[in-house]
Protein backbone atom coordinates (compact mmCIF):
# COMPACT_ATOMS: atom_id res chain seq x y z
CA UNK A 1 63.54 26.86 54.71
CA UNK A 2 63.68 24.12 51.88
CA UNK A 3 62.49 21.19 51.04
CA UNK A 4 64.96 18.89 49.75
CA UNK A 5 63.48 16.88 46.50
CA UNK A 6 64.08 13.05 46.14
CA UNK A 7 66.66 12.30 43.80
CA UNK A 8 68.47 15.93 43.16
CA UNK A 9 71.65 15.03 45.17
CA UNK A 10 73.48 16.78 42.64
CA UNK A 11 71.74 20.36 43.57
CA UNK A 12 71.46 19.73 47.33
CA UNK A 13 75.11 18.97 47.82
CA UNK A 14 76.05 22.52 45.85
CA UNK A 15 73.31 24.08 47.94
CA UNK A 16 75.06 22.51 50.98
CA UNK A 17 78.94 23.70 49.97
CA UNK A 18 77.15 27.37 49.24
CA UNK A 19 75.74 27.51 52.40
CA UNK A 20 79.21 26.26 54.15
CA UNK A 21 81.17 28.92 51.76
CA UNK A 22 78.86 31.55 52.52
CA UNK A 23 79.12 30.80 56.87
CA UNK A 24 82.81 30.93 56.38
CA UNK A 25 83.11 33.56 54.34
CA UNK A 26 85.50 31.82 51.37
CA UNK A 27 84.41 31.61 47.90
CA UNK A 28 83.78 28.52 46.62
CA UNK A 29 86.51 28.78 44.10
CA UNK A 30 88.75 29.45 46.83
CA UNK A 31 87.48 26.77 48.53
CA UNK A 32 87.91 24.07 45.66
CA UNK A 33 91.47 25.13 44.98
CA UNK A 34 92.26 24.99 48.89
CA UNK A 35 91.02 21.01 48.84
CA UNK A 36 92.76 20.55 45.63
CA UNK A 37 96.22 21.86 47.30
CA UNK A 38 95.04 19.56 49.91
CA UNK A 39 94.86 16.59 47.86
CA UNK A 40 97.71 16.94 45.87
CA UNK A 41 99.78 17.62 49.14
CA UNK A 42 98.77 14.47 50.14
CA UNK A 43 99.43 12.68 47.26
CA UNK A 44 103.23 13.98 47.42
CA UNK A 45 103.71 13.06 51.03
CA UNK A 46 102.57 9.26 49.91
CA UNK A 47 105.62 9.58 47.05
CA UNK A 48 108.80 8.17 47.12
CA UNK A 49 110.40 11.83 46.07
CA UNK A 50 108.94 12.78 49.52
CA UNK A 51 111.03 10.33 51.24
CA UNK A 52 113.95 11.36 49.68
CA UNK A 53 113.88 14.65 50.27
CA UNK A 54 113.25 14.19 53.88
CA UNK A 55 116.43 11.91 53.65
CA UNK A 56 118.30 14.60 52.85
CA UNK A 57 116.73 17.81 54.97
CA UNK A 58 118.04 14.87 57.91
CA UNK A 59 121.38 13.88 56.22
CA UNK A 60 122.11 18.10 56.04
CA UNK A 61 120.98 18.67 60.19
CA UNK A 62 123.47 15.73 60.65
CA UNK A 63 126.09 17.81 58.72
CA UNK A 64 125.62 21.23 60.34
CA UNK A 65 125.40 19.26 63.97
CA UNK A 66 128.90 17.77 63.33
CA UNK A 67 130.38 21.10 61.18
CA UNK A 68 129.10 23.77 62.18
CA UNK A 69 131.56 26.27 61.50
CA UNK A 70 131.87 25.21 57.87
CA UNK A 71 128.13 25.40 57.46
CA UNK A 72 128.11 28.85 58.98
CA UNK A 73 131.35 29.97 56.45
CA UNK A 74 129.05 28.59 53.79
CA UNK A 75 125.89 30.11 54.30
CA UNK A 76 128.02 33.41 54.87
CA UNK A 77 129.25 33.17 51.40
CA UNK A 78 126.20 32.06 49.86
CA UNK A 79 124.71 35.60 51.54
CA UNK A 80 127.58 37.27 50.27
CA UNK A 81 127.18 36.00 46.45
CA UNK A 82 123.88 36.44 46.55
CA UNK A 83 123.78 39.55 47.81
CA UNK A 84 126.50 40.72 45.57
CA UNK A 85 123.77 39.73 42.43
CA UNK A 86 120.83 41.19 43.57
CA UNK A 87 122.45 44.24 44.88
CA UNK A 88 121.57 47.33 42.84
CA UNK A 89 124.31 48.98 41.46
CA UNK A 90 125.10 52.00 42.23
């Protein structure tokens, strides 16, 4: 048990995130890079590029629900070309 000293917030909040890393079994570096991801994901979903791109994921479902046969021809020959470059030769 410890007693917590007035005025050393500072050492009693890292004691506190310790103690939470060490019940949960995730290093505190892991930890601080996990809320980081966290905040930065946030930040990016608050954007205006965010917007757009989920503008467009909709605009392509709206494509590939009214051609699907095209869509399925290209992603057949996108397979294909890819395929063809990453293949090892032989």
């Amino acid at each position: 048990m410890t007693q917590e000293m007035p005025g050393g917030s500072a050492a009693s909040e890292e004691h506190e995130a310790q103690q939470h890393s060490e019940k949960t079994g995730i290093p505190e570096q892991v930890e601080a890079l996990g809320e980081t991801a966290s905040k930065l994901y946030d930040q990016f979903r608050e954007s205006e590029q965010y917007g757009k791109i989920q503008d467009s994921v909709t605009r392509a479902g709206e494509y590939i629900r009214e051609n699907p046969v095209p869509s399925v021809l290209y992603a057949l020959g996108a397979g294909f070309v890819l395929g063809m470059l990453f293949h090892p030769k032989r």
